[in-house]
N, C-alpha and C. Protein backbone atom coordinates (compact mmCIF):
# COMPACT_ATOMS: atom_id res chain seq x y z
N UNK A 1 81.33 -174.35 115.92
CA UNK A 1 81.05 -172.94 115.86
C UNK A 1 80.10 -172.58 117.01
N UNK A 2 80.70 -171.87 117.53
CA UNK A 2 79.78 -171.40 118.76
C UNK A 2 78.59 -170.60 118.08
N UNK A 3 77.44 -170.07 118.92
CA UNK A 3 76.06 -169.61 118.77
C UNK A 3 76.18 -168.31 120.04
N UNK A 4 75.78 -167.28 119.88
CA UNK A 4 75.97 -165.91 120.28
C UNK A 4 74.69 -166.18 120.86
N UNK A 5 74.00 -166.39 122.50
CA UNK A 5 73.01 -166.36 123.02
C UNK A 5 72.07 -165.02 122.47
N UNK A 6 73.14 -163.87 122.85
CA UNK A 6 72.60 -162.52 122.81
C UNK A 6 72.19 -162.61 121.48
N UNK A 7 72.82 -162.73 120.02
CA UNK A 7 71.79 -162.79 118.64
C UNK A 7 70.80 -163.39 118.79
N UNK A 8 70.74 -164.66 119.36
CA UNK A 8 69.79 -165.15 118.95
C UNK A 8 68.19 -164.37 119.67
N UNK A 9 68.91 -163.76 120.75
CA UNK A 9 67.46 -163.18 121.58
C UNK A 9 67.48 -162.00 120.48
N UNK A 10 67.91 -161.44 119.91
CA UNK A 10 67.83 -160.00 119.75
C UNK A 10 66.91 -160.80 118.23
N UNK A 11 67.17 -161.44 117.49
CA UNK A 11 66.88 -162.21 116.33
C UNK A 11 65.64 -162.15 116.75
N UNK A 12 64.84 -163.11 117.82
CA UNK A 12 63.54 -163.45 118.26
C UNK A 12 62.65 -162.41 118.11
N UNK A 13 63.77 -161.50 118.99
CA UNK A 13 62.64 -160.18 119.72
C UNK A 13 61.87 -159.66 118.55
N UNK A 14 63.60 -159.22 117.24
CA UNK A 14 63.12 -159.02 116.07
C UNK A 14 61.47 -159.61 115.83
N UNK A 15 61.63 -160.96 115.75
CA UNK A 15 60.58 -161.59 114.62
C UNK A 15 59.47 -161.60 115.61
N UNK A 16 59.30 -161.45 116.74
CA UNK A 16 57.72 -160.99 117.51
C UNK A 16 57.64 -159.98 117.44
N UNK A 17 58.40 -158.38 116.77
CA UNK A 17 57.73 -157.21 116.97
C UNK A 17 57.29 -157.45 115.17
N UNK A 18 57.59 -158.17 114.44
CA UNK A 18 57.25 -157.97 112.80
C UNK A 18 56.14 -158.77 113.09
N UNK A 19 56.10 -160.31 114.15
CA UNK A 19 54.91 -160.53 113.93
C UNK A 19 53.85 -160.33 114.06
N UNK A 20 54.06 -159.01 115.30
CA UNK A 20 52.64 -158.16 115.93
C UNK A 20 52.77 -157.32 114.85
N UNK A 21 53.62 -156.98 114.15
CA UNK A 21 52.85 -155.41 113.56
C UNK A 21 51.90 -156.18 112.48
N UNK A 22 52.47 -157.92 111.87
CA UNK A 22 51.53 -157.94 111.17
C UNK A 22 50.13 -158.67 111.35
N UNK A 23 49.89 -159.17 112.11
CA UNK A 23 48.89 -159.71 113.39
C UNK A 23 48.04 -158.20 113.27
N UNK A 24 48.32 -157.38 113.93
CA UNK A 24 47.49 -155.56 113.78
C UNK A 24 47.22 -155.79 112.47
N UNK A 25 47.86 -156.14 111.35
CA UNK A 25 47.30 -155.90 109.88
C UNK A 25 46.95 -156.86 109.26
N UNK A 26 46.57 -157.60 109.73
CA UNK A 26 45.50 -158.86 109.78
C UNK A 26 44.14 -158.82 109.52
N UNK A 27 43.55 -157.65 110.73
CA UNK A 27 42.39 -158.04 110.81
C UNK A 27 41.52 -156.77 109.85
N UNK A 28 40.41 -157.18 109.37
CA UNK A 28 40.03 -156.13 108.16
C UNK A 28 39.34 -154.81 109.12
N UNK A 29 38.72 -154.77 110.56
CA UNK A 29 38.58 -153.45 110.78
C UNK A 29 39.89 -152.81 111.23
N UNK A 30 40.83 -153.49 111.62
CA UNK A 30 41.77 -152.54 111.63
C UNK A 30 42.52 -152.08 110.25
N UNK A 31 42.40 -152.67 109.52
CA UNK A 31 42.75 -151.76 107.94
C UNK A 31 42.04 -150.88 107.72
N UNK A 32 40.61 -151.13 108.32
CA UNK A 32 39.59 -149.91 108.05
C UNK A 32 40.17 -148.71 108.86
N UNK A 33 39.94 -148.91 110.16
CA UNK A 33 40.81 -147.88 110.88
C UNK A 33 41.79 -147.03 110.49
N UNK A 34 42.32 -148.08 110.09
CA UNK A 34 43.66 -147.57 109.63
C UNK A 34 43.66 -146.57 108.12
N UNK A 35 42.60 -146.96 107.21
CA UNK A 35 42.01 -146.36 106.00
C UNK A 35 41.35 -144.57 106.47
N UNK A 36 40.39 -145.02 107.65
CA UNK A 36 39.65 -144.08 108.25
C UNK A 36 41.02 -143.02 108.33
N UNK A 37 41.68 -143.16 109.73
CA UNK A 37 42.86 -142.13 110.10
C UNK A 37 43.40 -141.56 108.64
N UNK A 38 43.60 -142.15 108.10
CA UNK A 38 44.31 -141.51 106.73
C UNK A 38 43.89 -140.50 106.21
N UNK A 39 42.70 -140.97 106.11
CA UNK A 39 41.62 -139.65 105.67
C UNK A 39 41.59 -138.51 106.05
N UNK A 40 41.36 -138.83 107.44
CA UNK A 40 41.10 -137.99 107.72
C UNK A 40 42.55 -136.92 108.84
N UNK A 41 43.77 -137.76 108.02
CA UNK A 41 44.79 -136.92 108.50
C UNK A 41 45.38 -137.12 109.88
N UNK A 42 44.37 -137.00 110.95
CA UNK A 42 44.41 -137.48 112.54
C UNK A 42 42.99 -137.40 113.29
N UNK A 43 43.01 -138.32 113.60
CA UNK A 43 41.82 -138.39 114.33
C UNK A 43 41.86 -139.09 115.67
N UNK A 44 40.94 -138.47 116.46
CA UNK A 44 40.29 -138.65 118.14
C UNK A 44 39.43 -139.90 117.60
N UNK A 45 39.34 -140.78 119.22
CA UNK A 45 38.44 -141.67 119.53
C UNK A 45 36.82 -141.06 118.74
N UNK A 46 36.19 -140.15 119.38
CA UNK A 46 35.03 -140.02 119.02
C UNK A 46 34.89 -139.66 117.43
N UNK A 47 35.28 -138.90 116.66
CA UNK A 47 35.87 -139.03 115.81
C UNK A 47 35.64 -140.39 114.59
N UNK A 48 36.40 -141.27 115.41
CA UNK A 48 36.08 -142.59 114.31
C UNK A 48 34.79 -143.41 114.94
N UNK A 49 34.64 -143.13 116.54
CA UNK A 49 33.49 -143.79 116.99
C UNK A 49 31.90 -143.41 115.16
N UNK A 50 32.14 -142.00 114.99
CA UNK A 50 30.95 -141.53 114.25
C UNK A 50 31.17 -141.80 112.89
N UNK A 51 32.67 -141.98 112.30
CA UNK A 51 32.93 -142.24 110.73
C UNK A 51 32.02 -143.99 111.16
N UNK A 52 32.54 -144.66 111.70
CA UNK A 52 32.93 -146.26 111.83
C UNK A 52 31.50 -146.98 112.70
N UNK A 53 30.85 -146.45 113.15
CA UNK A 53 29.54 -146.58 113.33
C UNK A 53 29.94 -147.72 114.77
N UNK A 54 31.27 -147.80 115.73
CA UNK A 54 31.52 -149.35 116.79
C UNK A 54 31.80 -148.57 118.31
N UNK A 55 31.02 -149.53 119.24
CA UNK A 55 31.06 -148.85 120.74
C UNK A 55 32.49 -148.35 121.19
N UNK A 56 32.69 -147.38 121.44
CA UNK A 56 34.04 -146.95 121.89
C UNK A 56 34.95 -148.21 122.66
N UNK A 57 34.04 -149.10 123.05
CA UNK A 57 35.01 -150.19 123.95
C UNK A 57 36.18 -150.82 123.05
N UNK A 58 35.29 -151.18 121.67
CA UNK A 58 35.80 -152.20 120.53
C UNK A 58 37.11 -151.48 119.68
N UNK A 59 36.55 -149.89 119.53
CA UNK A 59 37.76 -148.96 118.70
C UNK A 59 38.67 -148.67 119.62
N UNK A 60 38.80 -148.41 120.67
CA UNK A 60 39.72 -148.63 121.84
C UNK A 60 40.92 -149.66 121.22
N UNK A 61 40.02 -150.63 121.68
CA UNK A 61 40.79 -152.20 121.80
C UNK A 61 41.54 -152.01 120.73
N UNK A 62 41.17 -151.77 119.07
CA UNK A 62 41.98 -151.77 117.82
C UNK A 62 42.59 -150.96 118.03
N UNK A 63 42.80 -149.60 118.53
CA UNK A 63 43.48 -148.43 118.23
C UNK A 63 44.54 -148.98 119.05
N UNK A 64 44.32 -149.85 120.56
CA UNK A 64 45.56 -149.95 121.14
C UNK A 64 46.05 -151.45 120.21
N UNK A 65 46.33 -152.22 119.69
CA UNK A 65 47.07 -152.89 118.98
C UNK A 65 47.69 -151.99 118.18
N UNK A 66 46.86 -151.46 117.21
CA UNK A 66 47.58 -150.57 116.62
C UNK A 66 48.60 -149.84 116.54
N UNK A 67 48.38 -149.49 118.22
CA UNK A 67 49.30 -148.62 118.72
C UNK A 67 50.67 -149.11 119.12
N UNK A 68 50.67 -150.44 119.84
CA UNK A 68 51.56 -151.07 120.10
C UNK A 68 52.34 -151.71 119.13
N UNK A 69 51.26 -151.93 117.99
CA UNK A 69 52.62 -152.73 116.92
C UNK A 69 53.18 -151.20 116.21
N UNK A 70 53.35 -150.54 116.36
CA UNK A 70 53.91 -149.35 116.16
C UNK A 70 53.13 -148.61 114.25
N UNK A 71 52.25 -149.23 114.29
CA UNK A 71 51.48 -148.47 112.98
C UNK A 71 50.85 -147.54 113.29
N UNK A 72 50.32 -147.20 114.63
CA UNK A 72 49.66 -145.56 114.81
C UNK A 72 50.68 -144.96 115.34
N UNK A 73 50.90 -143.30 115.30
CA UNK A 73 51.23 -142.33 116.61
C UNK A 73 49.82 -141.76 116.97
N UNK A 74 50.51 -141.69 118.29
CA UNK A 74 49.50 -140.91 119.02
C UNK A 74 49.99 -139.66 120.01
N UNK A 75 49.26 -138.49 119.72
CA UNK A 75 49.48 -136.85 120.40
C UNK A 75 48.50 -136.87 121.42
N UNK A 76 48.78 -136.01 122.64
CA UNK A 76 48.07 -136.15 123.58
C UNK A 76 48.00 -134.84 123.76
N UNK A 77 46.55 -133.91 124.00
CA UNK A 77 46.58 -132.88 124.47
C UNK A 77 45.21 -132.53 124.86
N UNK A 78 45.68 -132.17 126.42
CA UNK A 78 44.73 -132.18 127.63
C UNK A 78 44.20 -133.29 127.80
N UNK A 79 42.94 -133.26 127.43
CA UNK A 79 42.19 -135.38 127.26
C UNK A 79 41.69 -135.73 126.38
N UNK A 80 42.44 -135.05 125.14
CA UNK A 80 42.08 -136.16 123.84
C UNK A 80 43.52 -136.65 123.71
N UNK A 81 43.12 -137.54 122.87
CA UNK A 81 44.15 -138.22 122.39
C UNK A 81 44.04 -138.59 120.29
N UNK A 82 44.97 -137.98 119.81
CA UNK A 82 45.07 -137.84 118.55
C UNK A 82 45.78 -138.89 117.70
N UNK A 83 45.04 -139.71 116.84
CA UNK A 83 45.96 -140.66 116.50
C UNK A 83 46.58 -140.54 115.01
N UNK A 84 47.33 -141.17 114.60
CA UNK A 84 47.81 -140.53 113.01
C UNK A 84 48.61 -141.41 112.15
N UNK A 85 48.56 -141.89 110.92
CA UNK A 85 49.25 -142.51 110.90
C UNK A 85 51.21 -143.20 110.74
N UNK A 86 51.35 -143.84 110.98
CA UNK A 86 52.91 -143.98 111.39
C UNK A 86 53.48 -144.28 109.85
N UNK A 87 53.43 -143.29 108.84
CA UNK A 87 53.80 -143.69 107.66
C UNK A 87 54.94 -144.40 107.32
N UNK A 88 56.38 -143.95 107.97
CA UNK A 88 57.53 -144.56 108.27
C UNK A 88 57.33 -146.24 108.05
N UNK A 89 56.71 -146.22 109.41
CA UNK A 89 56.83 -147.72 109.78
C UNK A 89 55.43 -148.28 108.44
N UNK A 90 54.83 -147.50 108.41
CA UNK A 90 53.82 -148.84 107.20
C UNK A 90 54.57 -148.77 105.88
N UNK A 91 55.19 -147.74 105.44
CA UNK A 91 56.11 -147.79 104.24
C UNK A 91 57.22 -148.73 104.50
N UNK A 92 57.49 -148.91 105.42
CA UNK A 92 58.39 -150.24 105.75
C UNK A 92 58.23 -151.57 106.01
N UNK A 93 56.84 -151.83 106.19
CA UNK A 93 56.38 -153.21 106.52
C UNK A 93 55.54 -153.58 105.17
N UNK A 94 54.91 -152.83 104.37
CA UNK A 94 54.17 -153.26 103.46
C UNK A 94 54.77 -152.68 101.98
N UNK A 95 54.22 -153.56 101.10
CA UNK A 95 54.43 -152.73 99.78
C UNK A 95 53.47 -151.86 99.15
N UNK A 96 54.34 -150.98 98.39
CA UNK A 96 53.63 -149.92 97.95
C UNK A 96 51.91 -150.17 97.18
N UNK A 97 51.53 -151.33 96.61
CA UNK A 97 50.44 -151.55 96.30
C UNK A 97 49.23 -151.73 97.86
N UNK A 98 50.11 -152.42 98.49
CA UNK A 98 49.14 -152.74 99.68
C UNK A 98 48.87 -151.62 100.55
N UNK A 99 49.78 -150.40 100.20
CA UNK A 99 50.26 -149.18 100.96
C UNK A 99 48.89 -148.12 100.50
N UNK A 100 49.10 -148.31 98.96
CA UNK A 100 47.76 -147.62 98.61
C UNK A 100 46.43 -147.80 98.97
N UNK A 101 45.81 -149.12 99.10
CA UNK A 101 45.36 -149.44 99.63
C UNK A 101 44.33 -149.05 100.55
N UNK A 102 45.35 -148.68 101.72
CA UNK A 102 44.98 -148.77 103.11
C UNK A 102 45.14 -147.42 103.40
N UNK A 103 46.63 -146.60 102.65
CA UNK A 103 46.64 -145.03 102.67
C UNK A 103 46.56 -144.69 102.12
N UNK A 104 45.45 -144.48 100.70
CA UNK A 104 45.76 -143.94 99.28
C UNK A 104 46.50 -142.40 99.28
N UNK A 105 46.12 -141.45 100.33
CA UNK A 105 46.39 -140.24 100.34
C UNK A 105 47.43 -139.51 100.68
N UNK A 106 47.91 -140.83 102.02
CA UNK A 106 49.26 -140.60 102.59
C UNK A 106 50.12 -140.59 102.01
């Protein structure tokens, strides 16, 4: 039986974008983050810099994982940047207990 090169890449690619999104939901300030945004609906960098009490360098860094494993969106207008959460995709990666959780409100 032959083996389809192309599945098997598309298979892979699959299982490194599930394993970053859950790598992002790994670590406990980014659940916080991720708790924070909920709350508060959408929120700017400075924003969580003042809920979350961490140097803009560090909430940066989380917001962009975040961003990339596809659990935040983010709106851009003029030079903020608005982040929010990607309910879709966390209703799809987690279960509804773990969902509450992290979005009770969402």
């Amino acid at each position: 039986m032959a083996v389809n090169p192309q599945a098997t890449m598309e298979k892979t690619s699959d299982f490194e974008q599930l394993a970053l999104k859950y790598k992002a939901l790994s670590d406990p300030k980014r659940l916080e983050i991720l708790n924070k945004i909920c709350h508060m609906n959408s929120a700017c960098v400075c924003d969580l810099m003042n809920e979350m009490e961490i140097p803009q360098s560090k909430l940066s860094y989380h917001l962009k994982i975040l961003l990339t494993a596809g659990l935040l969106d983010k709106k851009t207008e003029g030079t903020w940047s608005f982040y929010s959460i990607n309910q879709k995709e966390m209703n799809h990666l987690i279960s509804n207990q773990i969902c509450k959780v992290i979005t009770p409100s969402c």
